[in-house]
Structure formats: C-alpha cells, structure tokens
N, C-alpha and C. Protein backbone atom coordinates (compact mmCIF):
# COMPACT_ATOMS: atom_id res chain seq x y z
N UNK A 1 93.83 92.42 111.42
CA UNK A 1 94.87 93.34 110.98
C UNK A 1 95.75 93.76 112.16
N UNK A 2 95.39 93.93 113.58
CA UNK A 2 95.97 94.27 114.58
C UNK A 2 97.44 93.98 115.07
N UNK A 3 97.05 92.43 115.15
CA UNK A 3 98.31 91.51 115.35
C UNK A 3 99.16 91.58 114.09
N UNK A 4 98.56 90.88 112.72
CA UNK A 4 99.58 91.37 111.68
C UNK A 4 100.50 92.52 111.73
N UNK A 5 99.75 93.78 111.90
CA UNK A 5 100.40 95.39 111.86
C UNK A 5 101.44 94.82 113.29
N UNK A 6 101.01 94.55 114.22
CA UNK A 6 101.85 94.73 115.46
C UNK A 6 103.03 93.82 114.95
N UNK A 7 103.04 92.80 113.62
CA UNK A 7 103.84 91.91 114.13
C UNK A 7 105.06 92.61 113.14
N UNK A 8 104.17 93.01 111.98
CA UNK A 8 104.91 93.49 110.81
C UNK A 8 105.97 94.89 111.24
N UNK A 9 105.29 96.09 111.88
CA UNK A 9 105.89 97.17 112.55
C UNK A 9 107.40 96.35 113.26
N UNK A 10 107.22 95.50 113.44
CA UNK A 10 108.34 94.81 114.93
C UNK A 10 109.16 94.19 113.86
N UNK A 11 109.00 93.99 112.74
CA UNK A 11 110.00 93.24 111.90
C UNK A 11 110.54 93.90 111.07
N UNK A 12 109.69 95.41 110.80
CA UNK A 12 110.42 96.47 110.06
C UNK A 12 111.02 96.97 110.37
N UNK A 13 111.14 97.40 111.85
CA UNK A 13 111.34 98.59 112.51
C UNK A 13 110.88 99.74 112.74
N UNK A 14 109.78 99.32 111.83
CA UNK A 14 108.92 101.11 111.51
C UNK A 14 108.32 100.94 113.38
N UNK A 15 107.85 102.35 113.49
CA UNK A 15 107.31 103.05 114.79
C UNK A 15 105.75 103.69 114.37
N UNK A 16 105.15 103.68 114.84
CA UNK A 16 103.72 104.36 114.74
C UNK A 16 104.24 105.56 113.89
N UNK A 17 105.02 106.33 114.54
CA UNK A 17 105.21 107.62 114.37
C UNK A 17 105.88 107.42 112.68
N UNK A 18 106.54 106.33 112.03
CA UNK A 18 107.27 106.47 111.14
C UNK A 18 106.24 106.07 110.11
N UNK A 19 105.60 105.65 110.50
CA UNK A 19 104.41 104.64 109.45
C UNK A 19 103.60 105.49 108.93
N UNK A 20 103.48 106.29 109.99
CA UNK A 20 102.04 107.32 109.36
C UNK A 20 102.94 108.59 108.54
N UNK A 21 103.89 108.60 108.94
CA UNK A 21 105.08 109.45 108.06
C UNK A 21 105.01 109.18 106.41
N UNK A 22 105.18 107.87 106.74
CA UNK A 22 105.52 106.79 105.39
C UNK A 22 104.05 106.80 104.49
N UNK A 23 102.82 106.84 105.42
CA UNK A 23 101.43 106.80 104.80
C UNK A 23 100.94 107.97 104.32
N UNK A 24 101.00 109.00 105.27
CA UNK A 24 100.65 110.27 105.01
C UNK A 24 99.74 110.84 105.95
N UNK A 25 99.71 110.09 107.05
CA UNK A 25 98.44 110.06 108.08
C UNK A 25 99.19 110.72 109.17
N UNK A 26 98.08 110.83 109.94
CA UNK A 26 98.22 111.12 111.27
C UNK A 26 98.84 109.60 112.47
N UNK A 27 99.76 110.33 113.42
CA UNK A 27 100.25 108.96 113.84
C UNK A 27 98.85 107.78 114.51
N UNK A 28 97.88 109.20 114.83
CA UNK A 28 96.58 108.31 115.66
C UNK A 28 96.00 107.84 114.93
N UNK A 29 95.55 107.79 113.72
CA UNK A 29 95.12 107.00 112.18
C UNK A 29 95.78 105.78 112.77
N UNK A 30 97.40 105.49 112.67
CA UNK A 30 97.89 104.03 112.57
C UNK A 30 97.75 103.88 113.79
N UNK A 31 97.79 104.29 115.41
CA UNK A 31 97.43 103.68 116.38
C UNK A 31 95.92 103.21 116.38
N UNK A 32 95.01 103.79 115.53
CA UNK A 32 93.35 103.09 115.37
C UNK A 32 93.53 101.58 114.53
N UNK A 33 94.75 101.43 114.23
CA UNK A 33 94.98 100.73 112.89
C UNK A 33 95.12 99.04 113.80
N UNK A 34 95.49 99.27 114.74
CA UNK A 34 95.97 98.47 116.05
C UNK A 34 95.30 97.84 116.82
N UNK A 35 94.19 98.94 116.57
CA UNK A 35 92.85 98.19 117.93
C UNK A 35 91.75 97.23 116.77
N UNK A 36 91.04 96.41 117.33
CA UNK A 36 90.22 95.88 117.05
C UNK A 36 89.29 95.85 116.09
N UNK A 37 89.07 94.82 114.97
CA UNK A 37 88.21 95.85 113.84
C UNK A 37 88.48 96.78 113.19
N UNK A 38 89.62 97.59 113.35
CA UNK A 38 89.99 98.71 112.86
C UNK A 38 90.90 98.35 111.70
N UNK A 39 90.59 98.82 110.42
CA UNK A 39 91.99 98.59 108.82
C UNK A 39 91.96 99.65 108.59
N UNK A 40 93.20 100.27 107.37
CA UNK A 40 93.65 101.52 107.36
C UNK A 40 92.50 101.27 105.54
N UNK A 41 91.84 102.54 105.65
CA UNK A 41 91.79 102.86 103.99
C UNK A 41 91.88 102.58 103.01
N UNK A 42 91.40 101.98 102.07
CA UNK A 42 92.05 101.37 100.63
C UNK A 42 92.99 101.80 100.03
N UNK A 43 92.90 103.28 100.47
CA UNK A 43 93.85 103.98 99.60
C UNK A 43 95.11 104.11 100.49
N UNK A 44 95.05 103.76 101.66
CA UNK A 44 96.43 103.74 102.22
C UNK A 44 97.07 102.29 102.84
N UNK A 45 96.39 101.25 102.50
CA UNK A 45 96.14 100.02 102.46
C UNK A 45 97.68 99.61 101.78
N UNK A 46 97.90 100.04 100.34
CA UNK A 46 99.18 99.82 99.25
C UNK A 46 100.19 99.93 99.99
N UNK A 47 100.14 101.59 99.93
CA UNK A 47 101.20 101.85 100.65
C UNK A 47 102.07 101.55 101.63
N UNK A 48 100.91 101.40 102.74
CA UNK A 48 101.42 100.47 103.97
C UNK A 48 101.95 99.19 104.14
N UNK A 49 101.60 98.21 103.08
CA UNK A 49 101.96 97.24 102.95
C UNK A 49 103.04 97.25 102.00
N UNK A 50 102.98 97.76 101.35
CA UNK A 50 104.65 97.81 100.53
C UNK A 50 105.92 98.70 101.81
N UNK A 51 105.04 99.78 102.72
CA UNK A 51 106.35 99.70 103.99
C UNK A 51 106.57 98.78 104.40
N UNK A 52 105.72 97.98 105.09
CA UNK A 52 106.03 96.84 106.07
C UNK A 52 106.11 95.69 105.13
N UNK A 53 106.74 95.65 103.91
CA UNK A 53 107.36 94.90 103.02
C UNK A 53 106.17 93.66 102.97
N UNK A 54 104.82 93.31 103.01
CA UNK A 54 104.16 92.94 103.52
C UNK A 54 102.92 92.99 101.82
N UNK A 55 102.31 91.56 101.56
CA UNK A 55 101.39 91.68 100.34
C UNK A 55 100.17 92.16 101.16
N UNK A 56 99.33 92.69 100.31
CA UNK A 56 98.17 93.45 100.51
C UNK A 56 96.54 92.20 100.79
C-alpha cells in the first residue's frame, strides 16, 4: 500500500494533510498509511480510494 498511496497522493495532488481532511483522520493516521505493513481501515479504505480516484 505504501508505494501505491505515495504514488497515487503525487498524481492527485492530495497532501497528507488533505487526505486525512478528505478521510476524516488524523494527518498521522495517513502518514502510518505510508510506512510498511501499514493499510488504512476498512472503513476508510472507500473513501480514500475514491480520493485518490483509485479502485479499492
């Protein structure tokens, strides 16, 4: 998920800070989202991927 998120954020334009805006989270939620092993929630899983225009 790391690289995906890193690649997807860079093609949206979204920012850490805008994503977790967009999710409902805390911005450090989506910077955990980044590191290793780490996926966001099922329940914020949708969401995020319909920001970063991106299938689930």
């Amino acid at each position: 998920m790391n690289d995906a998120l890193r690649v997807a954020l860079s093609d949206t334009g979204h920012t850490i800070e805008s994503l977790a805006e967009t999710v409902g989270v805390d911005p450090k939620t989506v910077g955990r989202w980044l590191t290793e092993d780490r996926i966001p929630h099922a329940r914020h899983r949708l969401t995020a991927a319909e920001a970063l225009r991106r299938d689930v």
